[in-house]
Protein backbone atom coordinates (compact mmCIF):
# COMPACT_ATOMS: atom_id res chain seq x y z
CA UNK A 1 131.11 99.74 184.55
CA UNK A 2 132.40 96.64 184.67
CA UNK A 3 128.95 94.64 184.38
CA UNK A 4 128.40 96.94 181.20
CA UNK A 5 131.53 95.59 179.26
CA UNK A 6 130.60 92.24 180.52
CA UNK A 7 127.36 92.43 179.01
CA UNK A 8 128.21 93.98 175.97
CA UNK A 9 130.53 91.07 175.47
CA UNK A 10 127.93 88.56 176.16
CA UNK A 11 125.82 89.99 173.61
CA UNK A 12 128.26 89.99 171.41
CA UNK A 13 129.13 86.25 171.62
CA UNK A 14 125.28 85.39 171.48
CA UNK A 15 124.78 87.49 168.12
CA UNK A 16 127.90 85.45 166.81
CA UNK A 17 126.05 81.94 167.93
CA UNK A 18 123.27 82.61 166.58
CA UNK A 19 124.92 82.32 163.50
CA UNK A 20 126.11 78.91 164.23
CA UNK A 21 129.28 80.10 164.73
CA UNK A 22 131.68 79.27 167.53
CA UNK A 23 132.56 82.40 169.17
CA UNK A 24 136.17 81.24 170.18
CA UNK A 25 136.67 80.57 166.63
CA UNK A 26 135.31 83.89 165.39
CA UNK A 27 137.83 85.83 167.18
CA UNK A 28 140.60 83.83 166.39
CA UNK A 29 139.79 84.29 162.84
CA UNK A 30 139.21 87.59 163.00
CA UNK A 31 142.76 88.53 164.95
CA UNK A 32 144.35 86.62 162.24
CA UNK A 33 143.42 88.23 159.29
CA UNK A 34 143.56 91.57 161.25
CA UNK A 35 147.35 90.99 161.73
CA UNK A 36 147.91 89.32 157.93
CA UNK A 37 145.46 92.58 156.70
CA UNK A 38 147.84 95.06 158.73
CA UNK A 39 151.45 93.39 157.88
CA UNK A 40 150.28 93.63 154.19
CA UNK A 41 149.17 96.81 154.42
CA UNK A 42 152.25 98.26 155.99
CA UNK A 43 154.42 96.93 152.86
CA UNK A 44 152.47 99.19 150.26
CA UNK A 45 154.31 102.52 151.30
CA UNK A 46 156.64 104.32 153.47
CA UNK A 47 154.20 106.38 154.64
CA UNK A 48 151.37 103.17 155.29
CA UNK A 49 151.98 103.58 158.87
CA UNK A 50 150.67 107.41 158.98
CA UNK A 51 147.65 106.21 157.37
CA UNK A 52 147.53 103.05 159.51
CA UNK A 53 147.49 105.75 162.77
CA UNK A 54 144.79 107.61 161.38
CA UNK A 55 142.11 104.82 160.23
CA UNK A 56 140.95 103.92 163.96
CA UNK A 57 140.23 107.55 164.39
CA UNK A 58 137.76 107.56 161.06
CA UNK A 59 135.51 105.05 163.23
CA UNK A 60 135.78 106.64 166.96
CA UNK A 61 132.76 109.60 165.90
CA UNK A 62 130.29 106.21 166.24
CA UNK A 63 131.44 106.08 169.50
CA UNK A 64 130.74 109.49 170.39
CA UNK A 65 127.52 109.92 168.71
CA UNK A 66 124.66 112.23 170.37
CA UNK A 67 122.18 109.44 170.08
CA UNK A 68 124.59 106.61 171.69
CA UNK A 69 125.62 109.47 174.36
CA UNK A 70 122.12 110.51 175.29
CA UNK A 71 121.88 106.71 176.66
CA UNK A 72 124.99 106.43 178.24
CA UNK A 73 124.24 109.79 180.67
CA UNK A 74 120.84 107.72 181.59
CA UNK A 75 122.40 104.71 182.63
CA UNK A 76 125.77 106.31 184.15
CA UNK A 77 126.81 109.06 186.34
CA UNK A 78 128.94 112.02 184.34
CA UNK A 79 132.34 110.60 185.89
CA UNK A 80 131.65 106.76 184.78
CA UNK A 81 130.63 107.75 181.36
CA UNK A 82 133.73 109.36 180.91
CA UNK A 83 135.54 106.74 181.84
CA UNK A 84 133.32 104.14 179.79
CA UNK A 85 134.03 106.50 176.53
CA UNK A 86 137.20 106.22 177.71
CA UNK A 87 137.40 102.50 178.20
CA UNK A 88 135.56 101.89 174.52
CA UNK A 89 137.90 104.31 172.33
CA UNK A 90 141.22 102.52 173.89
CA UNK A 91 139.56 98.55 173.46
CA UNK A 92 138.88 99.93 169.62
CA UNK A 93 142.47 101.69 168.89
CA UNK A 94 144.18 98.74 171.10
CA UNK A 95 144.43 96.16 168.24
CA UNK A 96 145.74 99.28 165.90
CA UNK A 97 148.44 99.64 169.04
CA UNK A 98 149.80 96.56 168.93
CA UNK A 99 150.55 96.21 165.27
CA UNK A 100 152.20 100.11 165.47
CA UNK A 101 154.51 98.58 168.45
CA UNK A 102 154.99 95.49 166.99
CA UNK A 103 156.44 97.68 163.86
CA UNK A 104 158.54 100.09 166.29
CA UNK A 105 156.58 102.82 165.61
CA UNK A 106 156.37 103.91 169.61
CA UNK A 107 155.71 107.27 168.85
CA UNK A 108 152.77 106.74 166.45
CA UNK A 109 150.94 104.19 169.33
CA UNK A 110 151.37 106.78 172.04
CA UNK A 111 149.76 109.72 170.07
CA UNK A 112 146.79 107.22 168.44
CA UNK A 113 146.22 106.32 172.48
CA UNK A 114 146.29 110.15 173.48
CA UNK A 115 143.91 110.82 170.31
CA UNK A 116 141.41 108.10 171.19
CA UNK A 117 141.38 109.43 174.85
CA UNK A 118 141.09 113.08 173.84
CA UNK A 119 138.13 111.86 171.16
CA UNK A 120 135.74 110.20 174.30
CA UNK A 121 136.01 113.60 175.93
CA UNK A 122 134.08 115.00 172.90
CA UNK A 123 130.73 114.27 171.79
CA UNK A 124 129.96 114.64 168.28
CA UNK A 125 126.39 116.38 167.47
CA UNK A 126 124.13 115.98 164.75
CA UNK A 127 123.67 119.45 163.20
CA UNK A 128 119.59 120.34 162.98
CA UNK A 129 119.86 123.75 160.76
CA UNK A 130 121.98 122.13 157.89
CA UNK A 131 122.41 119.47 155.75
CA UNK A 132 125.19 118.59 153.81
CA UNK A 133 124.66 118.53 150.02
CA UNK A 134 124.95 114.95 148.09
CA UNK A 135 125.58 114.30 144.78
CA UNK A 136 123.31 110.59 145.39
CA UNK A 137 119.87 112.39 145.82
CA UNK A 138 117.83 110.46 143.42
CA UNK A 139 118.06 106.94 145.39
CA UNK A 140 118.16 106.56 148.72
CA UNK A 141 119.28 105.71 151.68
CA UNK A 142 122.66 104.17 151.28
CA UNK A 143 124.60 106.54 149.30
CA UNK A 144 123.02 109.79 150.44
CA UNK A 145 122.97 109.18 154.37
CA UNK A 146 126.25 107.04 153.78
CA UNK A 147 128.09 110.41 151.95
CA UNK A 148 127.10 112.50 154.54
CA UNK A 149 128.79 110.32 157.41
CA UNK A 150 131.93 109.98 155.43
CA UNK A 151 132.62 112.52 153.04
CA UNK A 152 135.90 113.49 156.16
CA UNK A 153 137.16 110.10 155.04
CA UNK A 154 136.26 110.93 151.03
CA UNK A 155 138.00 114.26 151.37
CA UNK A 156 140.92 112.36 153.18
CA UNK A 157 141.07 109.60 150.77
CA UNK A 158 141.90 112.50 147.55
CA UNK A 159 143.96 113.89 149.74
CA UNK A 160 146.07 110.75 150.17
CA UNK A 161 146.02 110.29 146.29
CA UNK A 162 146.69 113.81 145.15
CA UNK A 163 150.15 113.37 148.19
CA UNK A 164 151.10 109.99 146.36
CA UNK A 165 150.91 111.69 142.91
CA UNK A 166 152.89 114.99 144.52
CA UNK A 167 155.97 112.27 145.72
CA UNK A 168 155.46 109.89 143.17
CA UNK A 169 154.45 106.98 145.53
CA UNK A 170 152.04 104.74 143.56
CA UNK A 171 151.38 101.97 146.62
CA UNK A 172 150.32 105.06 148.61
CA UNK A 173 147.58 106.50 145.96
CA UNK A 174 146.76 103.06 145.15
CA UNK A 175 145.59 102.14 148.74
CA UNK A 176 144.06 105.63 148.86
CA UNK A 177 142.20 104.43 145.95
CA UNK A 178 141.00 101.37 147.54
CA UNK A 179 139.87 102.97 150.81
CA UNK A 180 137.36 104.55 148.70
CA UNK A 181 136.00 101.00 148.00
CA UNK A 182 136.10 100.44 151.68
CA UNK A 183 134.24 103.72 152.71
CA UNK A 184 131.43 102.92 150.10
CA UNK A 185 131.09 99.12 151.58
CA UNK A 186 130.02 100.50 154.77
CA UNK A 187 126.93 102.25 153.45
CA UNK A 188 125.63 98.58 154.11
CA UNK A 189 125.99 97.83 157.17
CA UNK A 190 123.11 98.59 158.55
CA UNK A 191 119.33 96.81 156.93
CA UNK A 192 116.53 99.39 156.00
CA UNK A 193 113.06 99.13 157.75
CA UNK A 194 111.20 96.40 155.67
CA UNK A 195 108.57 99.15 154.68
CA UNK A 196 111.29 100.62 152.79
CA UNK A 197 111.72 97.44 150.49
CA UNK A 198 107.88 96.52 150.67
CA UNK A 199 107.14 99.65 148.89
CA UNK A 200 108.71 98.55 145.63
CA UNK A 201 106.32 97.33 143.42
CA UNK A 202 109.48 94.92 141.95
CA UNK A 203 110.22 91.21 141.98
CA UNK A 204 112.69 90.15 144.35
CA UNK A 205 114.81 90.27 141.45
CA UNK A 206 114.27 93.27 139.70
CA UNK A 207 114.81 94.81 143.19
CA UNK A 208 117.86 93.70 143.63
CA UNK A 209 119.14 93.71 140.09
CA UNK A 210 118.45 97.47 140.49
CA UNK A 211 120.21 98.01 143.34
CA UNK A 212 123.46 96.74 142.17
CA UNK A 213 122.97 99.59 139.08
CA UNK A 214 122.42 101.95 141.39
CA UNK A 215 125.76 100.49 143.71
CA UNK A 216 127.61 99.92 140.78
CA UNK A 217 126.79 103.68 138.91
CA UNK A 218 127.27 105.83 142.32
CA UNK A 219 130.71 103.87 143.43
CA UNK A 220 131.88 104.37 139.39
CA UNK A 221 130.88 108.29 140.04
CA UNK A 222 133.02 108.65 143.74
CA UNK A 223 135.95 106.43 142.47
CA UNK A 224 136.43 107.08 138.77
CA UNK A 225 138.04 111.02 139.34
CA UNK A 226 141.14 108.88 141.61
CA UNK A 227 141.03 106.54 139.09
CA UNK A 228 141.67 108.54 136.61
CA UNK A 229 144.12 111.03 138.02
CA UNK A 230 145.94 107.49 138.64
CA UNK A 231 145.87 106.64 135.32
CA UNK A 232 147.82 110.05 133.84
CA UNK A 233 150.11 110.54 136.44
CA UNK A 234 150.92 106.33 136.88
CA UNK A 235 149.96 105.37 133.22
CA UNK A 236 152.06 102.25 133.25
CA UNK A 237 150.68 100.61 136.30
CA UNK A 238 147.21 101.44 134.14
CA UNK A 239 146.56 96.97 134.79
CA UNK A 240 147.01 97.09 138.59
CA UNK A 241 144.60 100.13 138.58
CA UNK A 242 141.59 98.61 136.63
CA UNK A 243 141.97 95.39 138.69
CA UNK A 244 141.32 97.46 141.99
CA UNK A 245 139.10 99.46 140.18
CA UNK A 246 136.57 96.36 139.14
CA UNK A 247 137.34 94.25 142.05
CA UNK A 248 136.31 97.54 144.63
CA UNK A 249 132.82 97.55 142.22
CA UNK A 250 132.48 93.66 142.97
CA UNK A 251 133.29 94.21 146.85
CA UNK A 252 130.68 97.08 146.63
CA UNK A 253 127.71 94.54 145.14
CA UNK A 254 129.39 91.44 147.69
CA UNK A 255 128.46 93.64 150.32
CA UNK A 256 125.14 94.96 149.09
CA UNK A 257 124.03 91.05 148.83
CA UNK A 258 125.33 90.01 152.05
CA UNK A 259 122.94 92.82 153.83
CA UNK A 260 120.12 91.36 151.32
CA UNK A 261 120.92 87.60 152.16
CA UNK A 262 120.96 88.54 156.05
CA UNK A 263 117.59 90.82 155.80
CA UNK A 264 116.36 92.31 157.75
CA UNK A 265 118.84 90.92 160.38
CA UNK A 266 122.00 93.36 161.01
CA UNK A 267 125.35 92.42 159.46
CA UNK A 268 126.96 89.70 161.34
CA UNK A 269 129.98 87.42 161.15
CA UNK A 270 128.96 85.72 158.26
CA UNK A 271 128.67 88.81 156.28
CA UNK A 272 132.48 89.87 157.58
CA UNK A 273 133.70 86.70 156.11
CA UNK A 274 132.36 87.08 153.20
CA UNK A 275 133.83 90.28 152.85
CA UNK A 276 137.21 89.31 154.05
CA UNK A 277 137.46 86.69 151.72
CA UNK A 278 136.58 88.98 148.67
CA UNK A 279 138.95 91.12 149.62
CA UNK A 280 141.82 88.46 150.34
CA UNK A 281 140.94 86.56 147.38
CA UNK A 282 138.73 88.65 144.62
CA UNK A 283 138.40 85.63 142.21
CA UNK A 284 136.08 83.88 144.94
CA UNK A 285 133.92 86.60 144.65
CA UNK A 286 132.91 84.21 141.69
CA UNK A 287 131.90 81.32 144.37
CA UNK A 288 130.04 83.87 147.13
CA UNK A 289 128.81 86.35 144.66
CA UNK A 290 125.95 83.78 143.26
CA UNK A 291 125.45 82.42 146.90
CA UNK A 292 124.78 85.61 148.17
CA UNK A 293 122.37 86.80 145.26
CA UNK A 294 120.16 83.40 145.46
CA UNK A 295 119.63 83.44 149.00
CA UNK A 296 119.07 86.76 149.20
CA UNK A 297 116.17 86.56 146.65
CA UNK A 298 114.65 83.78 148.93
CA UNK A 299 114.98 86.57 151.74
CA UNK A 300 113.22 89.02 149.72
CA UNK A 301 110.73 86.40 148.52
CA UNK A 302 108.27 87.14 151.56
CA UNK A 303 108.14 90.71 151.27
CA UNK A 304 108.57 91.80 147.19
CA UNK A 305 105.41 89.32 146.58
């Protein structure tokens, strides 16, 4: 078991250098916006550290997927793949832990711990007989597959919204809001097979100037009911609305580029930056926004001839 984490690890920190990246540095990075990310966040409500709790447990089902399990049984025996699931869900919730104790919220930490531990006893199937109906048929594969995975988090997300409305708490429908945004950016985080793009009989630009339509029009269709349930029942914060409202649209198309300007490698660090920084700071999305769209039209180049 051991070996395993070790190796994960160093696969990990060789993905990272092969971005010309420093792995030391990487981390450090990423722990410090991690901690600015969750301070902020746990200003915008009284109830921010509820949701704070639950958003580890939205990403734990990866862990515990059939696929991912079906290769853990072959390589360990059923008492060290417990304890491997085991291992994995606490290392993911761990960073989540600290911040909660670092808030005095003891109680919260201890249950997300017992949660994550429960979770890796459970192993999440993909149902054969059914599919779940989407509203993003017509173009695939990001929104459709992407819906299907996270319409939990969708439904949870209105939910949050409809409870900020119900108790008057703006901050807590407006970061409802923005999770949408969030959910929607990681329909891109994985690269389609390259037959998939080689198929279109587009430029390298008309491709991609067609996918941010298609980005732009299915995000407008999941965000703009919480949008505008926002805007009767919170009509005079109608500025602070729109702003999240277009910059979550220009996260969306930040993060469609960065898989295009990385293709048809996986998302890596570089990508996460980018991200991070349009999120910190939206008006640099006028700096990275054009440097993602022009190299990822010389990534396209060799296949969309």
């Amino acid at each position: 078991m051991k070996y395993y984490f070790s190796l994960q690890f160093r696969v990990l920190c060789r993905h990272i250098k092969a971005n010309g990246i420093n792995p030391y540095f990487a981390f450090s990075f990423l722990v410090i916006v991690f901690i600015f990310l969750s301070l902020s966040f746990f200003k915008q409500s009284a109830y921010a550290p509820y949701v704070y709790a639950l958003l580890p447990l939205t990403f734990l089902s990866a862990a515990g997927g059939q696929r991912r399990n079906e290769f853990l049984q072959i390589t360990f025996t059923k008492k060290n793949l417990r304890q491997v699931r085991m291992v994995e869900n606490a290392i993911m919730v761990l960073p989540f832990i600290f911040i909660l104790i670092f808030k005095l919220h003891f109680i919260l930490s201890v249950a997300l711990l017992v949660l994550a531990l429960l979770i890796s006893l459970v192993t999440f199937k993909a149902r054969k007989a059914s599919t779940i109906p989407t509203p993003f048929y017509q173009f695939p594969f990001e929104f459709p597959s992407g819906f299907r995975k996270s319409y939990l988090g969708i439904i949870i997300s209105y939910a949050l919204i409809i409870i900020g409305i119900y108790i008057g708490n703006f901050n807590l429908a407006l970061v409802a809001m923005a999770l949408q945004f969030l959910i929607v950016v990681s329909y891109y985080n994985l690269p389609e097979n390259e037959f998939y793009v080689w198929i279109y009989s587009k430029s390298p630009k008309q491709f991609l100037i067609s996918k941010m339509k298609i980005a732009t029009l299915y995000s407008f269709c999941l965000v703009i009911p919480a949008m505008i349930l926002m805007l009767l029942f919170f009509s005079s914060h109608w500025l602070i609305i729109g702003g999240i409202f277009l910059s979550g649209l220009l996260i969306v198309n930040t993060a469609l580029l960065g898989k295009y300007a990385l293709f048809p490698s996986e998302v890596n660090l570089t990508q996460i930056i980018c991200l991070l920084f349009s999120i910190l700071f939206p008006p640099l999305m006028i700096i990275i926004l054009p440097i993602l769209y022009f190299t990822s039209l010389k990534r396209l180049k060799p296949i969309l001839k």
